[in-house]
PDB file of N, CA and C in Angstrom:
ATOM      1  N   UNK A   1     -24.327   3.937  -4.571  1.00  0.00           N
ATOM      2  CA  UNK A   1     -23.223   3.461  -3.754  1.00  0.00           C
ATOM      3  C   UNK A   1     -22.799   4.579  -2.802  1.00  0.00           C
ATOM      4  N   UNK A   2     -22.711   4.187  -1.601  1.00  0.00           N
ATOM      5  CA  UNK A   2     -22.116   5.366  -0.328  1.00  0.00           C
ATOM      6  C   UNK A   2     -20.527   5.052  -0.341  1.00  0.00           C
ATOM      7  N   UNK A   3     -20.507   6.750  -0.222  1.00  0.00           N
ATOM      8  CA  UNK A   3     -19.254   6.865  -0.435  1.00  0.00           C
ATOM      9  C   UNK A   3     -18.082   6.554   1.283  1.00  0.00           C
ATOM     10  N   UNK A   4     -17.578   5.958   1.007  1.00  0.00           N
ATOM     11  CA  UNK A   4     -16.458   5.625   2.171  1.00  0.00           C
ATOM     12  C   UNK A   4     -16.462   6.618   3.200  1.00  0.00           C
ATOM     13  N   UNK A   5     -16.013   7.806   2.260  1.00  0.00           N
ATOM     14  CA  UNK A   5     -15.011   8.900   2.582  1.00  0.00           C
ATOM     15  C   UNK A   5     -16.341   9.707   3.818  1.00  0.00           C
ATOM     16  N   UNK A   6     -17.523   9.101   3.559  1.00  0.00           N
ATOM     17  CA  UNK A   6     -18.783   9.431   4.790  1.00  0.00           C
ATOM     18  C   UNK A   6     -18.582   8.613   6.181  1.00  0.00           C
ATOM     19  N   UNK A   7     -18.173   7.757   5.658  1.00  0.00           N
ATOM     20  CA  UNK A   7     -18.233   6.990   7.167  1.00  0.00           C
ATOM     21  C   UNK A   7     -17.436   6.913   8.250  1.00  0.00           C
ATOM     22  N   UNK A   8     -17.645   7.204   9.453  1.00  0.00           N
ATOM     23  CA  UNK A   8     -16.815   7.269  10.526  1.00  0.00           C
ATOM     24  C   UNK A   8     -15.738   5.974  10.486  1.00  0.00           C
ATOM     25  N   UNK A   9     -14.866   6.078  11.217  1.00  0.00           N
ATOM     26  CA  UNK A   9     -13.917   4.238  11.232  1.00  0.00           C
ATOM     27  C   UNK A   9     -14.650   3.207  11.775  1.00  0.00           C
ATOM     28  N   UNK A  10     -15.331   3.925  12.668  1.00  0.00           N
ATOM     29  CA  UNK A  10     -15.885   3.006  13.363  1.00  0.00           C
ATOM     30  C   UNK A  10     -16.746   1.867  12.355  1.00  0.00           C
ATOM     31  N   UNK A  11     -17.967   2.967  11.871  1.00  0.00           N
ATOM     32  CA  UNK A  11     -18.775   2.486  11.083  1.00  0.00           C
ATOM     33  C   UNK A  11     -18.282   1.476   9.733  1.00  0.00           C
ATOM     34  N   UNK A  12     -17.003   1.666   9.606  1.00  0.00           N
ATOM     35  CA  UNK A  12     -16.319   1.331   8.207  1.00  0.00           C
ATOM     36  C   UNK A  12     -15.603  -0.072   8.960  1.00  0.00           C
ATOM     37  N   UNK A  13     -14.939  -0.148  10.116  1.00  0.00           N
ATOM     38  CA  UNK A  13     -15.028  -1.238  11.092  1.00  0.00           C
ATOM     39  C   UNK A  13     -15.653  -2.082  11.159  1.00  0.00           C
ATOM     40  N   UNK A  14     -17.222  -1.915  11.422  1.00  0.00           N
ATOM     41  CA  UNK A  14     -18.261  -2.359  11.762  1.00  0.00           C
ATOM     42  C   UNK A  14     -18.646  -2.919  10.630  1.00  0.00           C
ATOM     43  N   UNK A  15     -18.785  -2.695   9.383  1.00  0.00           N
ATOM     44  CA  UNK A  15     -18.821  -2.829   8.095  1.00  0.00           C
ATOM     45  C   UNK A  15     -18.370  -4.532   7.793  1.00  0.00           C
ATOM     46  N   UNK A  16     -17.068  -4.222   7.934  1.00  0.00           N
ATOM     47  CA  UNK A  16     -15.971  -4.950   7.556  1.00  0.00           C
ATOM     48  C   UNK A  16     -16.061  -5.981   8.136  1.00  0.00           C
ATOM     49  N   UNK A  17     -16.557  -6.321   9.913  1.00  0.00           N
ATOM     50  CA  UNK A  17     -16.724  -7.293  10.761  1.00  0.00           C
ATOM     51  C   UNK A  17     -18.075  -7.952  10.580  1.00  0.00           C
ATOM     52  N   UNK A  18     -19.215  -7.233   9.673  1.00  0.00           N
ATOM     53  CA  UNK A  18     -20.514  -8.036   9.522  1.00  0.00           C
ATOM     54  C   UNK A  18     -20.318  -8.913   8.399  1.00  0.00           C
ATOM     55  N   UNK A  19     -18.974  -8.047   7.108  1.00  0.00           N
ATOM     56  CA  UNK A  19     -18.916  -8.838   6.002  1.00  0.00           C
ATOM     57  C   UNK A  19     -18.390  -9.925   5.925  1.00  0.00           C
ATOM     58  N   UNK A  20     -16.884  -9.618   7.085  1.00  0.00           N
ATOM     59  CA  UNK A  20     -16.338 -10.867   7.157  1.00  0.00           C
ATOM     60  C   UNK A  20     -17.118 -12.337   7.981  1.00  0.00           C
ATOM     61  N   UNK A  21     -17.873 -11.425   8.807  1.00  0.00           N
ATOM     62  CA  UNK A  21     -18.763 -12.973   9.437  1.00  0.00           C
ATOM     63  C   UNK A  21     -19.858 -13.325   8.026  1.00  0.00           C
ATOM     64  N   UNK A  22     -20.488 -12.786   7.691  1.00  0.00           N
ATOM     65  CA  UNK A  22     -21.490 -13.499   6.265  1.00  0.00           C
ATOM     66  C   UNK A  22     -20.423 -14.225   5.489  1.00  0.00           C
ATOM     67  N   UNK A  23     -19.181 -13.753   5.363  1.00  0.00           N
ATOM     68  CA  UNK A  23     -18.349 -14.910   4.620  1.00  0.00           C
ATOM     69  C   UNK A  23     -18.195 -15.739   5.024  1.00  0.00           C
ATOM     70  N   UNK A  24     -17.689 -16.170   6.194  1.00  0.00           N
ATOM     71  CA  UNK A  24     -17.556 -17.264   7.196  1.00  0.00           C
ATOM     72  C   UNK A  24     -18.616 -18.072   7.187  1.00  0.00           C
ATOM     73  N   UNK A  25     -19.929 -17.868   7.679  1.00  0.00           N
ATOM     74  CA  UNK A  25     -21.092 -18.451   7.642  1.00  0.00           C
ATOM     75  C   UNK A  25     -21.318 -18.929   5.973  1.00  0.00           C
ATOM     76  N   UNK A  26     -21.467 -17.905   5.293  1.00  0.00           N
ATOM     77  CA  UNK A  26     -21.271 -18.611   3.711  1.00  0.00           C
ATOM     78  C   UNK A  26     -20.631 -19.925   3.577  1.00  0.00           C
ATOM     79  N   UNK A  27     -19.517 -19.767   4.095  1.00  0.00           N
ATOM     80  CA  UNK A  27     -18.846 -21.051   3.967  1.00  0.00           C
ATOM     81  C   UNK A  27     -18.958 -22.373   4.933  1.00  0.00           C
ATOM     82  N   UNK A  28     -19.333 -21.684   5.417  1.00  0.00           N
ATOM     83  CA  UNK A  28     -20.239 -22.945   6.515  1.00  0.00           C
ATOM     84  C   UNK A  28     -19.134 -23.440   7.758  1.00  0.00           C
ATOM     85  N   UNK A  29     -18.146 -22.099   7.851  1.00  0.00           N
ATOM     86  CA  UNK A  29     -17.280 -21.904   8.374  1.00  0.00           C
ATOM     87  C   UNK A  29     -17.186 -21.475  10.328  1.00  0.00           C
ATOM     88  N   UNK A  30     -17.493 -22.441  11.127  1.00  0.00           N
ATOM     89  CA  UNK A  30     -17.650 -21.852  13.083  1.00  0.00           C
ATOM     90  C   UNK A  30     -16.546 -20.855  12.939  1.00  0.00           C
ATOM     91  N   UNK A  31     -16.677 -20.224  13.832  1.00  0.00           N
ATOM     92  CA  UNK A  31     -15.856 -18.713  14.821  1.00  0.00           C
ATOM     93  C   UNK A  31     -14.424 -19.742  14.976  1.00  0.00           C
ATOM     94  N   UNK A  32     -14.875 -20.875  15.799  1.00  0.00           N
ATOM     95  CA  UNK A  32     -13.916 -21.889  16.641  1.00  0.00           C
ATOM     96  C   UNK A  32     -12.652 -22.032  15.308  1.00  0.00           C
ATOM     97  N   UNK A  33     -13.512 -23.160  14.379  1.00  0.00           N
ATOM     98  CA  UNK A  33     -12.727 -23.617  12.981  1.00  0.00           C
ATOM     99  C   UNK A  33     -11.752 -22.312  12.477  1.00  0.00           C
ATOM    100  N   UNK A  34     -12.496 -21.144  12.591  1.00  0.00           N
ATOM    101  CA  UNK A  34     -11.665 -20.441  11.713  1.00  0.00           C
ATOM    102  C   UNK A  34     -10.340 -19.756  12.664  1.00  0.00           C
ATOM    103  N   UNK A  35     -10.825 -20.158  13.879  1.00  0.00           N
ATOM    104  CA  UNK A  35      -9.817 -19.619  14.590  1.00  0.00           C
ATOM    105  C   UNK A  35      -8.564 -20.033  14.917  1.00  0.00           C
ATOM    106  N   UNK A  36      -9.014 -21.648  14.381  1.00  0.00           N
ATOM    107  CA  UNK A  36      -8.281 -22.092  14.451  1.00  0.00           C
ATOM    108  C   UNK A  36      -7.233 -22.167  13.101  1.00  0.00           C
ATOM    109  N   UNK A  37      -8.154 -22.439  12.241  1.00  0.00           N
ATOM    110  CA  UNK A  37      -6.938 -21.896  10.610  1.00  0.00           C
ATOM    111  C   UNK A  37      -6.322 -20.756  10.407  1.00  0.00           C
ATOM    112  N   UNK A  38      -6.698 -19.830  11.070  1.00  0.00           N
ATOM    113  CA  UNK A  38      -5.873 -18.219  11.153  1.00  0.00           C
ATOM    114  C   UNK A  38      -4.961 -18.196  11.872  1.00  0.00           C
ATOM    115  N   UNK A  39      -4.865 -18.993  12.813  1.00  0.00           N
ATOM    116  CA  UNK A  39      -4.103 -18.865  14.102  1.00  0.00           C
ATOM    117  C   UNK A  39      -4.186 -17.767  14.926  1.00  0.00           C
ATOM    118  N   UNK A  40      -5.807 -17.373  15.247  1.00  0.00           N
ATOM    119  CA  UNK A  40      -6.152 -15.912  15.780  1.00  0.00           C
ATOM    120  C   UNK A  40      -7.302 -16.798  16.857  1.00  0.00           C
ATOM    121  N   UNK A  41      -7.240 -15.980  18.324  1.00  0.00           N
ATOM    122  CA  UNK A  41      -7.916 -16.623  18.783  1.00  0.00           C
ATOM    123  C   UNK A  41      -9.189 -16.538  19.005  1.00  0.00           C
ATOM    124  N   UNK A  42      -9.901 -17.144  19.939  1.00  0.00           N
ATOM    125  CA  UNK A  42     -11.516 -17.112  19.241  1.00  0.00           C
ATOM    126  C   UNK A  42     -12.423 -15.581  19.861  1.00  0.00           C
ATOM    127  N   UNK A  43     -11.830 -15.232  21.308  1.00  0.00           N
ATOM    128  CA  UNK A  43     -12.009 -13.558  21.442  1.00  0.00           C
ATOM    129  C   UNK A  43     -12.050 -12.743  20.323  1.00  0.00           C
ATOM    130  N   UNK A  44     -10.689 -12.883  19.501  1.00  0.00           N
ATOM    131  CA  UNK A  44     -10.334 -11.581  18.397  1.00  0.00           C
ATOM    132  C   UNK A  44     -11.285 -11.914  17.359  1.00  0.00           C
ATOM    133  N   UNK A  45     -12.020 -13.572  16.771  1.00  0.00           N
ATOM    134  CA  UNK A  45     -12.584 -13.529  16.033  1.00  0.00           C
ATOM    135  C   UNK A  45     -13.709 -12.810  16.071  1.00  0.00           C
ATOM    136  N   UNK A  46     -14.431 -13.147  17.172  1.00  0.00           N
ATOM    137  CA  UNK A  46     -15.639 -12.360  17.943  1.00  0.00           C
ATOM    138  C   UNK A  46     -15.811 -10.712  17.854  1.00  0.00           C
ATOM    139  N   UNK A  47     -14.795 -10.230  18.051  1.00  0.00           N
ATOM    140  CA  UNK A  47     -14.427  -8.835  18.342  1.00  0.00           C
ATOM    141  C   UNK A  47     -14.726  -8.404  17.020  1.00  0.00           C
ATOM    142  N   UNK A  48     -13.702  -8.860  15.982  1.00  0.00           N
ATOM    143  CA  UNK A  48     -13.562  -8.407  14.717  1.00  0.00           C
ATOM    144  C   UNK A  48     -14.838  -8.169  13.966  1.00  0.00           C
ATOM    145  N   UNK A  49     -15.632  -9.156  14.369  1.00  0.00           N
ATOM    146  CA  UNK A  49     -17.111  -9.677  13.731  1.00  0.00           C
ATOM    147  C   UNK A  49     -17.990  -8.893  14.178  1.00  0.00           C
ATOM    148  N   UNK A  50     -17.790  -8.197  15.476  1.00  0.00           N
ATOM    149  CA  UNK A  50     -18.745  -7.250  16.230  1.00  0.00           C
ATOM    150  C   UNK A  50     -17.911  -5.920  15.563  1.00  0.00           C
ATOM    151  N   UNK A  51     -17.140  -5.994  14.914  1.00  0.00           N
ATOM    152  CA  UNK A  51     -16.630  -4.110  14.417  1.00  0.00           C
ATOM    153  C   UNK A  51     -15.375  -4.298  15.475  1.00  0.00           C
ATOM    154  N   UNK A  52     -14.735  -4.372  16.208  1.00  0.00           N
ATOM    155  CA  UNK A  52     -13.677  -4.019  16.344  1.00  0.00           C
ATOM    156  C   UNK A  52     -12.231  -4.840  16.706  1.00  0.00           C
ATOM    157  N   UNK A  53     -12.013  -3.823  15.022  1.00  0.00           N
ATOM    158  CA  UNK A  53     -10.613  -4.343  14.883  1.00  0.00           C
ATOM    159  C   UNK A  53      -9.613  -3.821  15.285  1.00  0.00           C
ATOM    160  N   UNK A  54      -9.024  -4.738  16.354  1.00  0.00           N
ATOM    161  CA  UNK A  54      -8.156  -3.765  17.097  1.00  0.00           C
ATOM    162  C   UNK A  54      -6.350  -4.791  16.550  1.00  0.00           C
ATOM    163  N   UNK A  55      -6.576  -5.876  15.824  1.00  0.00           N
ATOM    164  CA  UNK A  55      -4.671  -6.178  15.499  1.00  0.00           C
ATOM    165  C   UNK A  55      -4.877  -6.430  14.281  1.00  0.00           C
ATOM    166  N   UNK A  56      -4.447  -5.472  13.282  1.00  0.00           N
ATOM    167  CA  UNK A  56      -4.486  -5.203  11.681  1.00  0.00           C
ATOM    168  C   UNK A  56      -3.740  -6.702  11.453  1.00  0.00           C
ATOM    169  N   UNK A  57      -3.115  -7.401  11.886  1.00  0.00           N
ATOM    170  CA  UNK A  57      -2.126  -8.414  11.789  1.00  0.00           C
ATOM    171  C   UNK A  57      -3.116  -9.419  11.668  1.00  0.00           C
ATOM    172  N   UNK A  58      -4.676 -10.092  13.020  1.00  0.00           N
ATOM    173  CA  UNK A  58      -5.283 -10.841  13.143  1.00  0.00           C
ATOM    174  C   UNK A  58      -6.169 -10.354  11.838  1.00  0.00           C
ATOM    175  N   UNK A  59      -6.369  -9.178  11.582  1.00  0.00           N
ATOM    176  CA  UNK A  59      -7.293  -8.910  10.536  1.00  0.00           C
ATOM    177  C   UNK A  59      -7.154  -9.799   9.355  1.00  0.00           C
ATOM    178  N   UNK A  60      -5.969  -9.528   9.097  1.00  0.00           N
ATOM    179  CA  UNK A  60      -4.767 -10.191   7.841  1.00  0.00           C
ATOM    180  C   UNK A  60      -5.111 -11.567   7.833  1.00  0.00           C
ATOM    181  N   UNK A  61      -4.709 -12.405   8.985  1.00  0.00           N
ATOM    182  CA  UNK A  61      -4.580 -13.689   8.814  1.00  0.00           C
ATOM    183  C   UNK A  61      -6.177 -14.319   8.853  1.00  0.00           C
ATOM    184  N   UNK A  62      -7.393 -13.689   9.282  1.00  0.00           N
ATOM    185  CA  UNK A  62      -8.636 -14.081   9.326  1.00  0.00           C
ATOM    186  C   UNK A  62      -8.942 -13.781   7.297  1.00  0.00           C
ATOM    187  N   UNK A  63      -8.676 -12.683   7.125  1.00  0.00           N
ATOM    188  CA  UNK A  63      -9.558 -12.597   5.534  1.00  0.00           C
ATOM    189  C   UNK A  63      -8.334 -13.278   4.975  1.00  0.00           C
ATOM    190  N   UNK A  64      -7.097 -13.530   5.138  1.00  0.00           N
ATOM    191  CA  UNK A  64      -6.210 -14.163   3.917  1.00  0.00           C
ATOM    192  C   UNK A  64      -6.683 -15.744   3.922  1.00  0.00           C
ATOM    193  N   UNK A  65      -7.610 -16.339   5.367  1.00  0.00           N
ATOM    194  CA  UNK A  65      -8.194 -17.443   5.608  1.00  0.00           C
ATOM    195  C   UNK A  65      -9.712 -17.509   4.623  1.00  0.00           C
ATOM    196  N   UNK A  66     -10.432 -16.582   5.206  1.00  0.00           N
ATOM    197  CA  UNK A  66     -11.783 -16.885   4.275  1.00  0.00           C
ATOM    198  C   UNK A  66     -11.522 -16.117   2.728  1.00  0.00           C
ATOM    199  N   UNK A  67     -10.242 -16.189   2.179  1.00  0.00           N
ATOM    200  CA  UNK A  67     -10.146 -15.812   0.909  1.00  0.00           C
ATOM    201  C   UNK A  67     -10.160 -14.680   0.311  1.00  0.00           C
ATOM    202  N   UNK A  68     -10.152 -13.451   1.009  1.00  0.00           N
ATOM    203  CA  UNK A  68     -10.361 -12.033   1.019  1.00  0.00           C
ATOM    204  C   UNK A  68      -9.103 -11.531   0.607  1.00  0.00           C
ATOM    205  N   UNK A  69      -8.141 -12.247   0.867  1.00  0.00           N
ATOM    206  CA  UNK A  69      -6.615 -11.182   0.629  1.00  0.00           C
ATOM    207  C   UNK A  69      -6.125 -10.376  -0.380  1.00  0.00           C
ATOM    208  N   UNK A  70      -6.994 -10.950  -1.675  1.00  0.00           N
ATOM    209  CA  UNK A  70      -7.134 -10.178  -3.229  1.00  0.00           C
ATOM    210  C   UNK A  70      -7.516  -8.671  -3.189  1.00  0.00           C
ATOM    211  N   UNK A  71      -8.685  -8.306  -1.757  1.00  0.00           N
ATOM    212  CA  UNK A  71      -9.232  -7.410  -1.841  1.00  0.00           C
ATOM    213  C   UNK A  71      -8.099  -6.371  -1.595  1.00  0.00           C
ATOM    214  N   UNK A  72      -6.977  -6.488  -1.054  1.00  0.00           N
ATOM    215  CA  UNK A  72      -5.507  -5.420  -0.787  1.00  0.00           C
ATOM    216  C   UNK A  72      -4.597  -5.678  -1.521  1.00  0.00           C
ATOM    217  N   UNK A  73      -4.960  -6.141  -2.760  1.00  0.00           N
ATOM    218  CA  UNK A  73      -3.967  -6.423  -4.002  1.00  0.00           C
ATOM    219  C   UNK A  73      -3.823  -4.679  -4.538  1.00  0.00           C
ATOM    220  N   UNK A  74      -4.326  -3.830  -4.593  1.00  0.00           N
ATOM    221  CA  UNK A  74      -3.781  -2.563  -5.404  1.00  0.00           C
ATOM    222  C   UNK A  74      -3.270  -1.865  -3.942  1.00  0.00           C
ATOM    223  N   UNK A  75      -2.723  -2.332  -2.557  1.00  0.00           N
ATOM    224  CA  UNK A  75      -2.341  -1.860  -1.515  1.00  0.00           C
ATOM    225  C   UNK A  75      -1.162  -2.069  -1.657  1.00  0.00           C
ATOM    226  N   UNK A  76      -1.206  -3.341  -1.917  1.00  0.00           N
ATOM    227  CA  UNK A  76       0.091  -4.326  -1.941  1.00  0.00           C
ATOM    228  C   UNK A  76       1.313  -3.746  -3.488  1.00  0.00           C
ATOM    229  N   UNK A  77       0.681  -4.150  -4.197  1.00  0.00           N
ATOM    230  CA  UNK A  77       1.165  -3.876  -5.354  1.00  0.00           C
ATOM    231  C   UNK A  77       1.977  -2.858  -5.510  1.00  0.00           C
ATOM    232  N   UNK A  78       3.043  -2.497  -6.589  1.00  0.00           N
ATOM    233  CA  UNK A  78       4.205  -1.195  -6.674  1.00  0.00           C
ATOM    234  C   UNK A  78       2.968  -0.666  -7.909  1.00  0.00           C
ATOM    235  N   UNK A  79       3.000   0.684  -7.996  1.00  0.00           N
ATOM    236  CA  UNK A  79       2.462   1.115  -8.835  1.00  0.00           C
ATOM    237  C   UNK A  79       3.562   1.131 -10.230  1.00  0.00           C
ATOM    238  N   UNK A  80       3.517   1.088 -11.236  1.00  0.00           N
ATOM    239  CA  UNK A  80       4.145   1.145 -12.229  1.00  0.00           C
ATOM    240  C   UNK A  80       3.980   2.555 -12.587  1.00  0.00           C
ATOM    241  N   UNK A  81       5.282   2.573 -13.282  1.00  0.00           N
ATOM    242  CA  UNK A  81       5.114   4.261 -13.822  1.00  0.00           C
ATOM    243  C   UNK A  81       5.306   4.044 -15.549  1.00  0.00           C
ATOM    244  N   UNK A  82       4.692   5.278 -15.426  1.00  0.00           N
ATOM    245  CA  UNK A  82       4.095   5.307 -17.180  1.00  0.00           C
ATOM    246  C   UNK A  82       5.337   5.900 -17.895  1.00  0.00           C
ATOM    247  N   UNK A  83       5.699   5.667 -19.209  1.00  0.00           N
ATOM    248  CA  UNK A  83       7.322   5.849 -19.911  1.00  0.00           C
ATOM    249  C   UNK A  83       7.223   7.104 -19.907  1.00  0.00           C
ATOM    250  N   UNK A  84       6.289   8.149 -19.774  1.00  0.00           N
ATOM    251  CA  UNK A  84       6.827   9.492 -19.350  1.00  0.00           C
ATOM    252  C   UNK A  84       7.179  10.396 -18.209  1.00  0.00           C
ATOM    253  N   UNK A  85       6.710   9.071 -16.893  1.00  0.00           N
ATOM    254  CA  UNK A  85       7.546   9.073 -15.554  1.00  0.00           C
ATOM    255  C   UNK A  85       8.861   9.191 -15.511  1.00  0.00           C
ATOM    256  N   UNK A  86       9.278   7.736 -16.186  1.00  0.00           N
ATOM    257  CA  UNK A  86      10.488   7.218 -16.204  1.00  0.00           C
ATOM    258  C   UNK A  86      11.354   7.794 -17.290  1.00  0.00           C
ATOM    259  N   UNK A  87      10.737   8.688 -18.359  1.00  0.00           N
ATOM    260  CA  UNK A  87      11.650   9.594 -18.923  1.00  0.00           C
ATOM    261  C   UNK A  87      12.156  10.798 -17.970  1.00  0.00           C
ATOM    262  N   UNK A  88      11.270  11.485 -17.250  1.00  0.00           N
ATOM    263  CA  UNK A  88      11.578  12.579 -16.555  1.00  0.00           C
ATOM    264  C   UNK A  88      12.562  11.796 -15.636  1.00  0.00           C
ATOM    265  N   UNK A  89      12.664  11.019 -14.951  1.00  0.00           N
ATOM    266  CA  UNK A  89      13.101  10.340 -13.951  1.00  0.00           C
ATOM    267  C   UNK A  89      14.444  10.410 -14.413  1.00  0.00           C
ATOM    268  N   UNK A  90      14.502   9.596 -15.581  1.00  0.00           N
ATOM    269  CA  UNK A  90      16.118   9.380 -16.271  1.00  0.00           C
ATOM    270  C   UNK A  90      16.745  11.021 -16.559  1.00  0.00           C
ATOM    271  N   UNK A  91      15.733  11.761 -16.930  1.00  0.00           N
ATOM    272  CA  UNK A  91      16.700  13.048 -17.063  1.00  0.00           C
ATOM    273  C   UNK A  91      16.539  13.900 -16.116  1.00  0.00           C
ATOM    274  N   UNK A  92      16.104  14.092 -14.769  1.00  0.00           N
ATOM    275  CA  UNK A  92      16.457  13.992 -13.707  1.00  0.00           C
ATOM    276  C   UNK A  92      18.150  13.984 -13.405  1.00  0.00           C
ATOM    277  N   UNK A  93      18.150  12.769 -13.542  1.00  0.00           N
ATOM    278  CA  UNK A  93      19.380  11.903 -12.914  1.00  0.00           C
ATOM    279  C   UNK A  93      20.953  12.302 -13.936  1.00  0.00           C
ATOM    280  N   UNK A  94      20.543  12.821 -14.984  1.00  0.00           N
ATOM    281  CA  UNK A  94      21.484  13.009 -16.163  1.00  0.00           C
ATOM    282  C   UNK A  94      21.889  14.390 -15.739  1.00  0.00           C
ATOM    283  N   UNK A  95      23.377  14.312 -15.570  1.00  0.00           N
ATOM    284  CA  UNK A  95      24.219  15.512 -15.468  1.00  0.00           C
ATOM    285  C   UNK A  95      23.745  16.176 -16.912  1.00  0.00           C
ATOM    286  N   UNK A  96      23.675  17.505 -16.584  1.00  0.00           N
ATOM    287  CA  UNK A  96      23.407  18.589 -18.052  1.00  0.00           C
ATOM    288  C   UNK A  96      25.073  18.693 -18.446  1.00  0.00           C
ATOM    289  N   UNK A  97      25.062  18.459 -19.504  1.00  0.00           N
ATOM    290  CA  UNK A  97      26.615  18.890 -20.330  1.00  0.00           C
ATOM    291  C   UNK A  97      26.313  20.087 -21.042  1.00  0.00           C
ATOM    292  N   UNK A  98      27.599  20.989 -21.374  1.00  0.00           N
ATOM    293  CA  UNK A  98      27.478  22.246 -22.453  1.00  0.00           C
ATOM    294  C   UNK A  98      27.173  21.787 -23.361  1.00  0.00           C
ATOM    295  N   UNK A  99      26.444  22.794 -24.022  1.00  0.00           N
ATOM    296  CA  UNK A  99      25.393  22.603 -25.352  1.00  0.00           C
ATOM    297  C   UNK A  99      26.835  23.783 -26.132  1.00  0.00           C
ATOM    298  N   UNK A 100      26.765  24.576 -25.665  1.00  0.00           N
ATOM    299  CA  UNK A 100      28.045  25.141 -26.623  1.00  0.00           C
ATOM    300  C   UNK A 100      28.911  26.336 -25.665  1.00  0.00           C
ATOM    301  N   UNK A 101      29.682  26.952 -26.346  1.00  0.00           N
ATOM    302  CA  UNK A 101      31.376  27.746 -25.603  1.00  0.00           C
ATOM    303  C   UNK A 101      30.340  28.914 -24.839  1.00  0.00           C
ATOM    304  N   UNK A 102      30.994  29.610 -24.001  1.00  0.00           N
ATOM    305  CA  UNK A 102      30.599  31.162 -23.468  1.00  0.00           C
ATOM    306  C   UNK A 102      31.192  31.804 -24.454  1.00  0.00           C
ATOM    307  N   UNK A 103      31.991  31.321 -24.924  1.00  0.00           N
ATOM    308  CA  UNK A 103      32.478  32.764 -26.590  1.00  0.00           C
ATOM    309  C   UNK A 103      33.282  33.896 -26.301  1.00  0.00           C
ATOM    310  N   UNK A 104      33.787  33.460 -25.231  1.00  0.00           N
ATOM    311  CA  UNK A 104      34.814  34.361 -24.592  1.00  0.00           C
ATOM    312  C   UNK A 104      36.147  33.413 -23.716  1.00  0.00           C
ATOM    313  N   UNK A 105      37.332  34.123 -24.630  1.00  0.00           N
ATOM    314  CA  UNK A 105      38.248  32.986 -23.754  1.00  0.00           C
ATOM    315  C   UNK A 105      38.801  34.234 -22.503  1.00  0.00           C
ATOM    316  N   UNK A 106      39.293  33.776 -21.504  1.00  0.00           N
ATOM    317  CA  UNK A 106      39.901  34.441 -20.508  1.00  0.00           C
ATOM    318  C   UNK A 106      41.074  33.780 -20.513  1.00  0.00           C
ATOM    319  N   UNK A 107      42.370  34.464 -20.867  1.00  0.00           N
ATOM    320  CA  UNK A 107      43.775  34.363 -20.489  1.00  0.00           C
ATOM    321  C   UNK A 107      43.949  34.119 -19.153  1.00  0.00           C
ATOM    322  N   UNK A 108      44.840  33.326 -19.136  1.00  0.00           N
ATOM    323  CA  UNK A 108      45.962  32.966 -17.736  1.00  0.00           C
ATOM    324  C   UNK A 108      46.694  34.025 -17.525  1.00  0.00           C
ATOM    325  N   UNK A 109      46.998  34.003 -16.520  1.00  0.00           N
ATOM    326  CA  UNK A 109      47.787  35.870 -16.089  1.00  0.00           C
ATOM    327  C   UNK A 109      48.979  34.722 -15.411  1.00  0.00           C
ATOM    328  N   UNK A 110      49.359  33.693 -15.954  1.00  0.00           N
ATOM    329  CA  UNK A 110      50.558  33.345 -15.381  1.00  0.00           C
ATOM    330  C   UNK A 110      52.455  34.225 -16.520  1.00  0.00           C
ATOM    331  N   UNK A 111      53.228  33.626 -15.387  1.00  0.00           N
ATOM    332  CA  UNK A 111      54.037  34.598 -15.701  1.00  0.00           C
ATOM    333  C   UNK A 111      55.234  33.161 -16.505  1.00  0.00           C
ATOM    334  N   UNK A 112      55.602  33.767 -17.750  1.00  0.00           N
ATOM    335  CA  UNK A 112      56.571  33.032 -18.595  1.00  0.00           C
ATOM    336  C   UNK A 112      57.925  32.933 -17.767  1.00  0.00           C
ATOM    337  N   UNK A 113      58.233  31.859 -18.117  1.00  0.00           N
ATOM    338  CA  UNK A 113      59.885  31.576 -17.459  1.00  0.00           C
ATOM    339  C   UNK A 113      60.877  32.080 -18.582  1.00  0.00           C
ATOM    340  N   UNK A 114      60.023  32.440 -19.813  1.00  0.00           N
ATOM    341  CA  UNK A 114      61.738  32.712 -20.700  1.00  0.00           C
ATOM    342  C   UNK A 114      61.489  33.990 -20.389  1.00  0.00           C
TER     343      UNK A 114
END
């Protein structure tokens, strides 16, 4: 498996626009039809399919159409934190109270009325 982190955007673009057209065609799905269920028009479908994606928005509404939208489910998602996150977290947030005296009292230097 090639690693991502090799490929230019472009290439990773380009990628993305051959896969999403084999899906389309898989499904026995025209440029036109789908352009029309995305509500993206039939230029941007074209574009996308040739590698460039230029409105992350049309991107969205073309793969949430041919069924792809699962694939940005850990994008989407809040990560959960593990109970020793959320312990540090809580004591964080917790004022520290004295654990015990300084062991020394200091007198008031005020002055008696009798």
């Amino acid at each position: 498996m090639e690693d991502i982190y090799m490929l230019s955007d472009t290439q990773i673009q380009w990628r993305m626009g051959s896969r999403l057209k084999s899906a389309r065609l898989k499904q026995n799905i025209t440029q036109q039809s789908l352009a029309n269920s995305s509500q993206v028009s039939l230029s941007s479908i074209k574009k996308i399919e040739g590698g460039e994606i230029g409105s992350f928005e049309s991107f969205l509404r073309i793969i949430r159409t041919l069924g792809f939208l699962d694939s940005l489910q850990d994008l989407v998602n809040e990560r959960q934190m593990s109970p020793s996150e959320i312990y540090a977290l809580q004591n964080s947030t917790v004022k520290h109270s004295r654990k015990r005296a300084s062991g020394s009292i200091k007198a008031k230097e005020e002055e008696s009325e009798w």
